[in-house]
Protein backbone atom coordinates (compact mmCIF):
# COMPACT_ATOMS: atom_id res chain seq x y z
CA UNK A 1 -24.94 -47.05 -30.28
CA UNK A 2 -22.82 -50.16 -32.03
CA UNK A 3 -22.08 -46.79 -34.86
CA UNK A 4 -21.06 -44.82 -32.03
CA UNK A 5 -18.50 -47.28 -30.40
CA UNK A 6 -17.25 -48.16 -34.22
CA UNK A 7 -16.91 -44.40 -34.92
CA UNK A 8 -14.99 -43.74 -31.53
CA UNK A 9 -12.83 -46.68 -31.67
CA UNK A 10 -11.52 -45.48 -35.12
CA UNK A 11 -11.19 -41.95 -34.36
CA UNK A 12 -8.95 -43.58 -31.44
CA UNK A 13 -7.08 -44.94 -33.76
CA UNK A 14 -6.56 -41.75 -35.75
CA UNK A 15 -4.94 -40.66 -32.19
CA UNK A 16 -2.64 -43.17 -31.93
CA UNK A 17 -1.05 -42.37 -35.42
CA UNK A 18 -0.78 -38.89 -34.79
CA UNK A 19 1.12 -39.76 -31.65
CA UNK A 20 3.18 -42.23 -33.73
CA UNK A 21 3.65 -39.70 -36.38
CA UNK A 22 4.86 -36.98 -33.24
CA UNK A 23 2.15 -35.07 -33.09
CA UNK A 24 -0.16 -34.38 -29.87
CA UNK A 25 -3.63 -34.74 -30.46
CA UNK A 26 -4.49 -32.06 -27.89
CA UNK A 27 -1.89 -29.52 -27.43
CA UNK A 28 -1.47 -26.62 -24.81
CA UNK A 29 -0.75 -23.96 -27.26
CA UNK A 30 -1.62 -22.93 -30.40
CA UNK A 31 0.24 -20.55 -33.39
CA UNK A 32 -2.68 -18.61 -34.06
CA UNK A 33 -2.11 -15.13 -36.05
CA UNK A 34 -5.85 -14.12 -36.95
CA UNK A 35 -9.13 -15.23 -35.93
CA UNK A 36 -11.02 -16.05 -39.16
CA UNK A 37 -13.19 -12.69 -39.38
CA UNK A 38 -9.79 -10.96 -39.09
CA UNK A 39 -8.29 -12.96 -41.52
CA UNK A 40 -11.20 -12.04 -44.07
CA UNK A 41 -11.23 -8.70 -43.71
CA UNK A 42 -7.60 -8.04 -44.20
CA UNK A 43 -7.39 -10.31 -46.74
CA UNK A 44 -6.34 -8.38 -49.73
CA UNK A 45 -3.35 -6.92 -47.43
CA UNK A 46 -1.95 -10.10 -46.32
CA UNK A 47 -2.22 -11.38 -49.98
CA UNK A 48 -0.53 -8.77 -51.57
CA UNK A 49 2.59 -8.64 -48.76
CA UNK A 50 2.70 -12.39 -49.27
CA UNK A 51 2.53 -12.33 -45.11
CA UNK A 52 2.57 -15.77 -43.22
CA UNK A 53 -0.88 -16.50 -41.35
CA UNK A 54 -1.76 -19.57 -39.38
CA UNK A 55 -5.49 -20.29 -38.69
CA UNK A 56 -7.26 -22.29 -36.27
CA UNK A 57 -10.58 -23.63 -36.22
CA UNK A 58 -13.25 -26.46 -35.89
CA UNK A 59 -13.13 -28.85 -39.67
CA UNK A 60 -16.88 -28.46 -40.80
CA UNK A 61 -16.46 -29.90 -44.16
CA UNK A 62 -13.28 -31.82 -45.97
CA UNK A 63 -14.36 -31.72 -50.50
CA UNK A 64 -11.76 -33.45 -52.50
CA UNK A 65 -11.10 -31.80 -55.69
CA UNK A 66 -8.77 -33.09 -58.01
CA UNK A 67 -5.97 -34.97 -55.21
CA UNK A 68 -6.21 -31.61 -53.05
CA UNK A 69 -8.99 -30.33 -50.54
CA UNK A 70 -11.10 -27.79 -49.37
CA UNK A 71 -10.98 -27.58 -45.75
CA UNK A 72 -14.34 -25.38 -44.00
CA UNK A 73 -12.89 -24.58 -40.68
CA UNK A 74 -14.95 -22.49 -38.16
CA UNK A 75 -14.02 -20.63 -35.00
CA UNK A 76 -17.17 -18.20 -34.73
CA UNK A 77 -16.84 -17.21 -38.39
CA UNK A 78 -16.49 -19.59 -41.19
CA UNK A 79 -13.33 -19.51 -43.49
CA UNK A 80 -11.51 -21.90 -46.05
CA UNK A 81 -8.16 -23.74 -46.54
CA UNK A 82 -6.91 -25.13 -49.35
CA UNK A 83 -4.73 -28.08 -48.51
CA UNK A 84 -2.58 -30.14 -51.19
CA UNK A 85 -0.03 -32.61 -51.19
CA UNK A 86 2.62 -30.76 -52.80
CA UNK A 87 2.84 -27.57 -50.18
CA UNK A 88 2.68 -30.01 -47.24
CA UNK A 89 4.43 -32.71 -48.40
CA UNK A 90 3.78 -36.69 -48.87
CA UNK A 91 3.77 -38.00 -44.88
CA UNK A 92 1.85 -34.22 -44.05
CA UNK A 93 -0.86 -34.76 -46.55
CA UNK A 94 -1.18 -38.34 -45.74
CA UNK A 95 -1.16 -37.55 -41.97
CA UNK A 96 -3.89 -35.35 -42.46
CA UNK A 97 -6.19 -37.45 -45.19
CA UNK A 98 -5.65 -40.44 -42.47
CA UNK A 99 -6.71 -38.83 -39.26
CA UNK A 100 -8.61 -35.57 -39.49
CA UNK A 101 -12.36 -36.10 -39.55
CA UNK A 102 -15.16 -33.48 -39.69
CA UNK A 103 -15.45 -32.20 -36.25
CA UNK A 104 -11.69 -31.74 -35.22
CA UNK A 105 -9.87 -28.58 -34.12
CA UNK A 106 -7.38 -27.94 -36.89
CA UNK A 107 -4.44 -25.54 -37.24
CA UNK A 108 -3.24 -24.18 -40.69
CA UNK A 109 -0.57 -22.23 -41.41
CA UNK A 110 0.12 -20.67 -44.90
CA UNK A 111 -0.52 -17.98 -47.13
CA UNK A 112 -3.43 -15.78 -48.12
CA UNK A 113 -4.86 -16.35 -51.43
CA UNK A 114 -8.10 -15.86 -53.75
CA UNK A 115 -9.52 -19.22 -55.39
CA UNK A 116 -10.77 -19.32 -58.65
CA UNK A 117 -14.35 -18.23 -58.14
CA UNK A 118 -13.08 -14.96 -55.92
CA UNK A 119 -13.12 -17.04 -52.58
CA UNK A 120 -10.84 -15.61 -50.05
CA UNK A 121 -8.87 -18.42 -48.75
CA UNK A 122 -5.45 -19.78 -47.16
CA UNK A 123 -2.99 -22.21 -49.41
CA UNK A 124 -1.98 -24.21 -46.30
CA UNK A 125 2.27 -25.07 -46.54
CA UNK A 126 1.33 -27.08 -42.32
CA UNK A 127 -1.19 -27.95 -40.27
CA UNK A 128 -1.32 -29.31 -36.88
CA UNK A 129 -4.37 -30.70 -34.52
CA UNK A 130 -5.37 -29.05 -31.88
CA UNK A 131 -8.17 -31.19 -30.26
CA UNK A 132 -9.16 -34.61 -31.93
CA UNK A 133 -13.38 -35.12 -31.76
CA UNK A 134 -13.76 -38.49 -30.89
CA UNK A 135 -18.16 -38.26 -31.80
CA UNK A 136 -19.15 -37.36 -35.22
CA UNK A 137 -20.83 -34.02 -35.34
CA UNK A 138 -24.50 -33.71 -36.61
CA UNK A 139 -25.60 -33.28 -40.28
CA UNK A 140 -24.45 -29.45 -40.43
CA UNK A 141 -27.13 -28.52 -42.43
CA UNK A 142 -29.77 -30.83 -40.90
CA UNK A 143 -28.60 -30.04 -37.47
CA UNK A 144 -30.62 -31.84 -34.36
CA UNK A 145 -34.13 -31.75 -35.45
CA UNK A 146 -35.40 -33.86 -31.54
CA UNK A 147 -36.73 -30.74 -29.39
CA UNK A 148 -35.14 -32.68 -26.19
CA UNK A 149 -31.84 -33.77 -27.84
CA UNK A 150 -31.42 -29.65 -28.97
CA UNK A 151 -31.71 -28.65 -25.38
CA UNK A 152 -29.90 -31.83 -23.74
CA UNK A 153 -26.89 -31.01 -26.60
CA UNK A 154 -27.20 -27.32 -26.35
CA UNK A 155 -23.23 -26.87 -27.80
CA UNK A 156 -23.71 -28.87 -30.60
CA UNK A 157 -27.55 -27.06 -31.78
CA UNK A 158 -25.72 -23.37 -31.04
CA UNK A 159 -22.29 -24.82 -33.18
CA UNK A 160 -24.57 -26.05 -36.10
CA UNK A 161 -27.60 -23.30 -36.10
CA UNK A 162 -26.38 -19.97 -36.82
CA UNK A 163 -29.91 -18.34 -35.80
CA UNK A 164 -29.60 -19.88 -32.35
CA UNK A 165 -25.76 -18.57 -31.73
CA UNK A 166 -26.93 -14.96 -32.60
CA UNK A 167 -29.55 -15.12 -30.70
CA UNK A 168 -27.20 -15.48 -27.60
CA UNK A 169 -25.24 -12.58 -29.07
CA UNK A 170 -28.34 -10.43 -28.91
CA UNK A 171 -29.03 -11.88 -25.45
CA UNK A 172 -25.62 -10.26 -24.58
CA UNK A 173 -26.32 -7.18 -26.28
CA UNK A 174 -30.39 -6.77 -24.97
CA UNK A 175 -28.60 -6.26 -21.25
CA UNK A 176 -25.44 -4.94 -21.82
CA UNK A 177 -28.15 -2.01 -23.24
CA UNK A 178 -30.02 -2.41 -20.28
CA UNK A 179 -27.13 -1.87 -18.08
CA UNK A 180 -25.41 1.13 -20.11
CA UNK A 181 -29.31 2.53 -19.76
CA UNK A 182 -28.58 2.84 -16.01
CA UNK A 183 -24.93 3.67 -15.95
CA UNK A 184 -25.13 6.96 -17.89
CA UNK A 185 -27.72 8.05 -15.57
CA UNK A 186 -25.85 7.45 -12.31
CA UNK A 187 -27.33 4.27 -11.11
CA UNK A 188 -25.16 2.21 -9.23
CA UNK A 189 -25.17 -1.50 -9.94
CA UNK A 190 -25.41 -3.86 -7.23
CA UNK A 191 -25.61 -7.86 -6.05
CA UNK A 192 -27.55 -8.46 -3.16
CA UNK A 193 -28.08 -12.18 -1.60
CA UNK A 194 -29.43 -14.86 -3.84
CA UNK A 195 -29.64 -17.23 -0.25
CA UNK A 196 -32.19 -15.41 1.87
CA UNK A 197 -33.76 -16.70 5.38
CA UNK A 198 -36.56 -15.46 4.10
CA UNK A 199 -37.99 -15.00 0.59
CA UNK A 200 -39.15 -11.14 -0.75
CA UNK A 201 -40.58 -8.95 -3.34
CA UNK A 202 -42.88 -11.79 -5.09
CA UNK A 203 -45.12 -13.76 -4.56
CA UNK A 204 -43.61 -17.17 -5.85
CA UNK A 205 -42.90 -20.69 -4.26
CA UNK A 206 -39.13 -20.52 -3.72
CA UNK A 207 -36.19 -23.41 -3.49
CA UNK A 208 -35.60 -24.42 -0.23
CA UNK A 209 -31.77 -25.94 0.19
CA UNK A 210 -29.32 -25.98 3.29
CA UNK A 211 -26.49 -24.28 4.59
CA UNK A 212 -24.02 -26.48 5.92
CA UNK A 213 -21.62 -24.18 7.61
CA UNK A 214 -24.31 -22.50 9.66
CA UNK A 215 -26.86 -25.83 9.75
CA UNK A 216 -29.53 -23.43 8.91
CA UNK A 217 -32.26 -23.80 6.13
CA UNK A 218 -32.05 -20.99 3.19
CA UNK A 219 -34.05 -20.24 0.10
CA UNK A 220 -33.13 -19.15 -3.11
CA UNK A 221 -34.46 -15.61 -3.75
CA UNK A 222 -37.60 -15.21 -5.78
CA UNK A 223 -36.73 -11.71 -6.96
CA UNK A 224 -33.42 -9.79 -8.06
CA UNK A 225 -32.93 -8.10 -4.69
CA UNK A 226 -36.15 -6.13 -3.90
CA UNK A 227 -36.03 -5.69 -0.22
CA UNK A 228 -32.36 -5.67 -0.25
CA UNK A 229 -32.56 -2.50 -2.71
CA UNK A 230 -34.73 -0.97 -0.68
CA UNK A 231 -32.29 -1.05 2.18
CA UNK A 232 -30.11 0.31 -0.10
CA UNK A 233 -32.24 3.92 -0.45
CA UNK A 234 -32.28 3.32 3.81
CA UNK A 235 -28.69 3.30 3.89
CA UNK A 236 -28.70 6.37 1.36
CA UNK A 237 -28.22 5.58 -2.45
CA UNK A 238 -30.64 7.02 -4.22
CA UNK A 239 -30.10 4.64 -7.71
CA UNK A 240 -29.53 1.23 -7.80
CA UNK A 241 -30.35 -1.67 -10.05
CA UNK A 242 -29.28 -5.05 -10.35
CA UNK A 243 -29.36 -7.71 -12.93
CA UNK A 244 -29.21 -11.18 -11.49
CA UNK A 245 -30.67 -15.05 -11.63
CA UNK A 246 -34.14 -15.33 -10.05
CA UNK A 247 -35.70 -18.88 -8.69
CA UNK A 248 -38.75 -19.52 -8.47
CA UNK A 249 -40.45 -23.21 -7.73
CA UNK A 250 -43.13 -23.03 -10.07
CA UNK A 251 -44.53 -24.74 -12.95
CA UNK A 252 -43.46 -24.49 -16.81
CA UNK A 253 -44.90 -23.22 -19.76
CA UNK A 254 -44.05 -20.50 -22.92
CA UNK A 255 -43.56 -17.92 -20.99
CA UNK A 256 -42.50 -19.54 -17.59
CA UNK A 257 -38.79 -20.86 -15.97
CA UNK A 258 -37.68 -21.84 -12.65
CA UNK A 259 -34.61 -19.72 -12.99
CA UNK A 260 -33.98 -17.00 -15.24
CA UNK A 261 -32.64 -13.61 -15.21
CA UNK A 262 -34.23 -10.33 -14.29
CA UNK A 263 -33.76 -6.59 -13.64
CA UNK A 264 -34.73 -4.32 -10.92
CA UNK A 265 -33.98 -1.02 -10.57
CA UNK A 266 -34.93 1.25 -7.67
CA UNK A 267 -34.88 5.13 -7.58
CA UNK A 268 -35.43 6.93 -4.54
CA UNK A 269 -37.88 10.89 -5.12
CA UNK A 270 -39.69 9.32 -7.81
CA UNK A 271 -43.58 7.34 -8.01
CA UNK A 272 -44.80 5.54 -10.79
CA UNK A 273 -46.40 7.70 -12.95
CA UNK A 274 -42.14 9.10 -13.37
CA UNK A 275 -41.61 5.48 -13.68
CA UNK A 276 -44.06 4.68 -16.47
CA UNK A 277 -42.14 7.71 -18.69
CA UNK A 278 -38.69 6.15 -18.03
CA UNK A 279 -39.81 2.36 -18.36
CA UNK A 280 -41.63 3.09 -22.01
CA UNK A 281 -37.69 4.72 -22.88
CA UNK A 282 -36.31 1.64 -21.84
CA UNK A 283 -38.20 -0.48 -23.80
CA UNK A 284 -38.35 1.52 -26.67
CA UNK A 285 -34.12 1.96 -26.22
CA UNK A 286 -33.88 -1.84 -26.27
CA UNK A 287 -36.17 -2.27 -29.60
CA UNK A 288 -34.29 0.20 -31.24
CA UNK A 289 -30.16 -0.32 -29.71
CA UNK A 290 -30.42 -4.38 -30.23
CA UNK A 291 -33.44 -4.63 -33.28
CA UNK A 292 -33.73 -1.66 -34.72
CA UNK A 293 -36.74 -1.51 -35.28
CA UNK A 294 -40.13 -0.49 -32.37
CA UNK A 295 -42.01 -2.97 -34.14
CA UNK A 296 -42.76 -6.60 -33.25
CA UNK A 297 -45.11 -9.30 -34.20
CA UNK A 298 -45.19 -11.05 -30.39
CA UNK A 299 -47.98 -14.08 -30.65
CA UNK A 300 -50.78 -13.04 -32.53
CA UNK A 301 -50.75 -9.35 -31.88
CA UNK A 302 -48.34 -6.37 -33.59
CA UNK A 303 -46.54 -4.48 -31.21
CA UNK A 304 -45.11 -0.71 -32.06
CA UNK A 305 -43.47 0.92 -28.70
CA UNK A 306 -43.06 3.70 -30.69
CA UNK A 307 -46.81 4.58 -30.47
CA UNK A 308 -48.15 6.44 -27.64
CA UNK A 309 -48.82 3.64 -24.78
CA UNK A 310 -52.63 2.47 -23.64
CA UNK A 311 -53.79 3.19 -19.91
CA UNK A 312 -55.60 0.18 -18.80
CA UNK A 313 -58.29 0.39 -15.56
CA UNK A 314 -58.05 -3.28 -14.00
CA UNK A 315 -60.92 -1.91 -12.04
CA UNK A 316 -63.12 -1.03 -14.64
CA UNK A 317 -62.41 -4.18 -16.98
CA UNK A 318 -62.93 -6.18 -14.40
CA UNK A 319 -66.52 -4.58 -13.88
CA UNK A 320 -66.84 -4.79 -17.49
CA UNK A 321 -66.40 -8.32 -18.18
CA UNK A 322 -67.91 -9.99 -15.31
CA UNK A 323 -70.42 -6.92 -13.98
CA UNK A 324 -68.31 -7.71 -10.03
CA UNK A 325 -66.77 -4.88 -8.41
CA UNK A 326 -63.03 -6.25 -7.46
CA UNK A 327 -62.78 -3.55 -4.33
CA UNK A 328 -66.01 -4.99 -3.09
CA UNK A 329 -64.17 -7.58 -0.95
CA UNK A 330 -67.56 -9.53 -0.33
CA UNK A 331 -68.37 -10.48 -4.06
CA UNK A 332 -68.85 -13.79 -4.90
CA UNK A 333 -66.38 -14.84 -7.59
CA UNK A 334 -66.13 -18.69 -7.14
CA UNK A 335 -70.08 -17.93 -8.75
CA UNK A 336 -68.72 -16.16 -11.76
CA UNK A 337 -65.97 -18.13 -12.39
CA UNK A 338 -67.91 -21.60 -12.23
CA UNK A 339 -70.63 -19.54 -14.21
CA UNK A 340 -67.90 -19.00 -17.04
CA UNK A 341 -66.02 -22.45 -16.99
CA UNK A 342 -62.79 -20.54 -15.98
CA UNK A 343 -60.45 -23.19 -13.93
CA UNK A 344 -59.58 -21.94 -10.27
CA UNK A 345 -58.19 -23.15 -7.13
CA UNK A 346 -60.53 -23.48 -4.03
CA UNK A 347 -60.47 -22.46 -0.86
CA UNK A 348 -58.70 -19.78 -1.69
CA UNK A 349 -58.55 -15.92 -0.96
CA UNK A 350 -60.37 -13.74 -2.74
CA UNK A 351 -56.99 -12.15 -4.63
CA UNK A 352 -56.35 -15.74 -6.19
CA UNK A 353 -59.82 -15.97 -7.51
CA UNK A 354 -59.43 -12.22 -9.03
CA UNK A 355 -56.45 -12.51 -10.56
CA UNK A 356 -57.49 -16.10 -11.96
CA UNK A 357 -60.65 -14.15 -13.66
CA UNK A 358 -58.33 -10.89 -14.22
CA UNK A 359 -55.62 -13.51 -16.65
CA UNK A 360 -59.13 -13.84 -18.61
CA UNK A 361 -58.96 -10.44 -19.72
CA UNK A 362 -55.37 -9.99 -20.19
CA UNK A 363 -54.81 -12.22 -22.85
CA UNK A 364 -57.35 -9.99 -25.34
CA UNK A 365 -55.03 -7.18 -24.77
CA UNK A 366 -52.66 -5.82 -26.89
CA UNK A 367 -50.38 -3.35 -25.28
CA UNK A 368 -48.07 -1.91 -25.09
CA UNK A 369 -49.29 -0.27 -22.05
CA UNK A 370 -49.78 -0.02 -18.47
CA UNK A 371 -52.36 -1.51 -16.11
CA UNK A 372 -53.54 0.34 -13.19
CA UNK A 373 -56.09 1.12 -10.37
CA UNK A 374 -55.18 -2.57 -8.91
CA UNK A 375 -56.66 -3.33 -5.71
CA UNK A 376 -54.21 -2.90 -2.34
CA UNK A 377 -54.58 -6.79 -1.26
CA UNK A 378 -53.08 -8.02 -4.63
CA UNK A 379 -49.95 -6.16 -3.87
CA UNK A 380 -48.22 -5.98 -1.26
CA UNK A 381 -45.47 -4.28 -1.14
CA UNK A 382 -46.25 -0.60 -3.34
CA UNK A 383 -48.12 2.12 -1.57
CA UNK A 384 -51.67 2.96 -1.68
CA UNK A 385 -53.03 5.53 -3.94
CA UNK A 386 -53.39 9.10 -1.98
CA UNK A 387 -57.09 9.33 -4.10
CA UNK A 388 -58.71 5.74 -3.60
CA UNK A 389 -56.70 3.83 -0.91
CA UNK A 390 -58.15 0.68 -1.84
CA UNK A 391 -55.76 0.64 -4.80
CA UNK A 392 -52.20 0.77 -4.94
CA UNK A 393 -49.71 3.05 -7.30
CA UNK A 394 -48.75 0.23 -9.64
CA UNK A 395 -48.70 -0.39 -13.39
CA UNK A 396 -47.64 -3.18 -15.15
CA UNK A 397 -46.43 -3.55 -18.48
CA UNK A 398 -48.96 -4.98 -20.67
CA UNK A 399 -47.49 -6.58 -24.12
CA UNK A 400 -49.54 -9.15 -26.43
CA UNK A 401 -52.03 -10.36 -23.23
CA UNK A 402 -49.27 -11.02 -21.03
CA UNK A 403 -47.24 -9.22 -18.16
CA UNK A 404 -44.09 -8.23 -19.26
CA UNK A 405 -42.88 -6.19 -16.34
CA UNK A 406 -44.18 -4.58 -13.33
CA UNK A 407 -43.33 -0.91 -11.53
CA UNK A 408 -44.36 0.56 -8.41
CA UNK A 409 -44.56 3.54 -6.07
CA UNK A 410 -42.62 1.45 -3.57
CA UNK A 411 -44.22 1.00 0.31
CA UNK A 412 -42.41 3.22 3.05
CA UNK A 413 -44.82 3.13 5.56
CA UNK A 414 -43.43 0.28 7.94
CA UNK A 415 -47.10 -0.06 9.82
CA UNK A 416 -48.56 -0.31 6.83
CA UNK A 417 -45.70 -3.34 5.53
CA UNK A 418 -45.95 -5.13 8.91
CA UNK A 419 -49.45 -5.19 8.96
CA UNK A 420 -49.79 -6.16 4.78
CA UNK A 421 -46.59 -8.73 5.50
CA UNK A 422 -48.70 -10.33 8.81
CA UNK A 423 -51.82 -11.08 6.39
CA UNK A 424 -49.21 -12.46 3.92
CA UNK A 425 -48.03 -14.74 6.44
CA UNK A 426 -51.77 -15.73 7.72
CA UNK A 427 -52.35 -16.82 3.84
CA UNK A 428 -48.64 -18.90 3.67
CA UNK A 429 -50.07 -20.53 7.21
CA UNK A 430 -53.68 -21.57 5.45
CA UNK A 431 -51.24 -22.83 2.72
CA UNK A 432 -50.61 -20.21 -0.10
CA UNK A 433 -47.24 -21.26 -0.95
CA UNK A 434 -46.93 -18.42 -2.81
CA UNK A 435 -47.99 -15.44 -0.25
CA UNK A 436 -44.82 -13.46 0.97
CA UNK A 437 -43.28 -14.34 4.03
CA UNK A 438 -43.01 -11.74 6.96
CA UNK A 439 -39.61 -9.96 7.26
CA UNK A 440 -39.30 -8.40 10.01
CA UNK A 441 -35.81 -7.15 9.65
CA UNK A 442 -36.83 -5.13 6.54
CA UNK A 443 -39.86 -3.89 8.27
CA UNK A 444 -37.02 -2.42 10.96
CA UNK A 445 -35.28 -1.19 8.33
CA UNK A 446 -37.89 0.92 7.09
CA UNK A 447 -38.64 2.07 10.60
CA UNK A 448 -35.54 4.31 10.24
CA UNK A 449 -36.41 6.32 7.44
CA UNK A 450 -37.39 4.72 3.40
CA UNK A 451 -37.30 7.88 1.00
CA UNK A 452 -40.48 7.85 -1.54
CA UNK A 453 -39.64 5.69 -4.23
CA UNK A 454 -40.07 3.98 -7.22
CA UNK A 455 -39.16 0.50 -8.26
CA UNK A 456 -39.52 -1.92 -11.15
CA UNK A 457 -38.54 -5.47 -12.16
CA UNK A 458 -38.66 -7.20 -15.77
CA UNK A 459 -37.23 -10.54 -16.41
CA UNK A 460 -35.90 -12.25 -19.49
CA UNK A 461 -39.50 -13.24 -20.63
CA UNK A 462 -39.31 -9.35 -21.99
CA UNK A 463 -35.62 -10.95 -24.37
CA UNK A 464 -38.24 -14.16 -25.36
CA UNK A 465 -41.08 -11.81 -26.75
CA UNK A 466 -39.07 -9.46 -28.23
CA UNK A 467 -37.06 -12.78 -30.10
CA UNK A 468 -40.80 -14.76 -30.89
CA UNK A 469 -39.56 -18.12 -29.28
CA UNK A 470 -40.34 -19.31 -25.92
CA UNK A 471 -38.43 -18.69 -22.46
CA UNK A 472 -36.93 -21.92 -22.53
CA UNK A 473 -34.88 -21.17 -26.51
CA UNK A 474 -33.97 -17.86 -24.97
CA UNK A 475 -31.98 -19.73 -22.36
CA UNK A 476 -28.82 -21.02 -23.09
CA UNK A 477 -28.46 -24.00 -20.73
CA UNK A 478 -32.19 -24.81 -20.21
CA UNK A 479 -32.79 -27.38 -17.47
CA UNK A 480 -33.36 -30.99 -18.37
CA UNK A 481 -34.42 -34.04 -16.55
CA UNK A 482 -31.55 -36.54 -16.26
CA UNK A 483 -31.51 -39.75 -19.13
């Protein structure tokens, strides 16, 4: 820290002779012609018509060479000045020798010119500051190797680790595709409440805060909008999607964050075997519109959406692996779960304990594909299947033994909610934090009329796979405990 404070105090300094010499250390405005990509790739014109250009950018590097330098500025692409003595003059050069440091927002204006070795470049004839760094940036080419000071300094990894700031670009790009997916085909794109009286369309522990204006306790929403969407196809829009920040209580890991973004999309007419079609076009329009490419190497399996997708029978796995029926609701899996060393919570319902021992089997499975056939009391919100009603009409998107999106023939039948929402609400009172709280104002709404639909939600854990890092480098502001 003693570094620090000597470093600051004579980059200070450097301040106070610019202002002596009349020039601001942070100005308002800046001359700026051509961003640095422009400025490369019309390079030969601007040469050749001898045209005046003025530059602006962060100083990455300052290399002496023979009384002049070679300035490395860098305002999202990287480009070079040349700066010498005899173009700027004496007090100019000396100005700038004597108070710009590594780090520092620089202007240059001059001509366009090719070095030597064939290096575009501009012959500076001014400069100016535009904002003086008072900390010394990071070994550019060592960068922040401390996993908690990269997230803590977030700016300064992204500025000095080109991998990391195109990774946000493709984060841009992965749902601007998602969104242009549902524009062309007429869905409308919506925002629907992120504080909610009650929480919906997950089962998650939410954020509770407070709402001072109406002295009323709210949460933040758990999903992007489910039973608001659904009102939605109530009030008569067929196609709908949003893509909005989720909360969600819970603990951390890989593939796990307490907020994050997500889609979900709702289509009124359609089920989920429709949906399955449309979601394997989505995923195989992202691959291709932001990688292109369909094939990925996600944890320790190879993933190609371009093949034709697996079916997977939770039912029949389950039987498989652990000879239980999960629609017999009277099997004993506390026995087989102790029996296999699996971890579980007790004293809990019986869909905990199955979808502890389902998780088992998940992670041995590939994808991508769909699982089905999943009994009704582990979701509740999609409709029961017309053939076996202890199942419901729900996939979800299997890729390298995790879920990576879920889709369902959505629940219309407001008996049926009220009645799946009132068991919900007996499991949050026995203290399942995580069981869905009764809503009886969406129940009402459903009571005048739902069309048959189908809905589907993915979050950004679909951006992490498809990248090979975890959630938390996908984000760009991951949270942080404060020093």
């Amino acid at each position: 820290m003693a570094l620090l404070d000597t470093v600051r105090a004579e980059r200070l300094a450097k301040i106070d002779r610019l202002q002596a010499a009349g020039m601001k250390p942070y100005p308002a405005r800046t001359l700026r012609t051509h961003a640095v990509d422009d400025f490369l790739e019309n390079h030969g014109t601007l040469e050749r018509n001898s045209e005046q250009v003025v530059l602006a950018g962060r100083v990455m590097s300052l290399r002496e060479h023979g009384g002049s330098l070679f300035v490395d500025i860098f305002d999202g692409t990287k480009g070079q000045c040349f700066v010498q003595r005899e173009k700027l003059g004496d007090a100019p050069y000396d100005l700038f020798t004597g108070a710009v440091d590594t780090g520092d927002i620089v202007e240059f204006s001059g001509m366009a010119f090719t070095t030597r070795r064939g290096q575009p470049s501009l012959d500076a004839t001014s400069w100016r500051m535009l904002a003086k760094s008072l900390r010394p940036l990071p070994d550019e080419w060592f960068g922040i190797k401390d996993e908690d000071e990269r997230f803590r300094k977030r700016y300064l990894d992204i500025l000095l680790t080109r991998d990391l700031a195109d990774r946000i670009k493709r984060r841009s790009k992965f749902w601007n595709v998602i969104r242009s997916y549902f524009l062309v085909r007429d869905f409308i794109e919506v925002e629907t409440p992120v504080l909610e009286t009650t929480t919906g369309g997950a089962e998650a522990q939410p954020f509770l805060t407070h709402h001072n204006a109406l002295d009323l306790d709210v949460y933040l929403r758990i999903s992007a909008g489910e039973l608001w969407q659904k009102r939605l196809m109530v009030a008569g829009l067929p196609k709908t999607f949003e893509i909005g920040r989720v909360f969600r209580n819970e603990g951390m890991s890989a593939e796990h964050a307490q907020d994050y973004t997500q889609l979900e999309f709702y289509e009124a007419f359609k089920d989920y075997e429709a949906g399955m079609e449309m979601v394997a076009d989505l995923y195989r329009t992202i691959a291709d519109k932001v990688y292109g490419t369909h094939v990925f190497k996600i944890k320790d399996f190879t993933i190609d959406f371009d093949t034709e997708w697996e079916t997977y029978d939770f039912c029949a796995l389950m039987r498989k692996e652990y000879d239980l029926d999960p629609l017999d609701e009277d099997a004993d899996w506390t026995a087989v779960l102790a029996e296999k060393g699996i971890p579980f919570e007790k004293e809990v319902d019986i869909g905990r304990l199955v979808d502890t021992a389902w998780k088992q089997i998940r992670k041995t499975l590939s994808g991508p594909g769909f699982l089905v056939n999943v009994p009704v009391y582990l979701e509740p919100l999609a409709k029961k299947d017309a053939k076996d009603p202890r199942v419901v009409e729900r996939f979800q998107v299997i890729l390298a033994g995790s879920e990576v999106g879920k889709g369902f023939s959505e629940l219309n039948d407001p008996v049926d909610q009220a009645a799946r929402f009132a068991h919900q609400q007996q499991l949050r009172d026995a203290g399942d934090a995580e069981a869905q709280m009764l809503d009886s104002e969406f129940v009402e709404a459903l009571e005048y009329g739902m069309p048959p639909a189908f809905g589907f939600g993915v979050s950004e854990r679909l951006f992490s796979f498809l990248e090979g890092v975890s959630i938390r480098e996908v984000q760009i502001f991951p949270l942080m405990r404060p020093r």
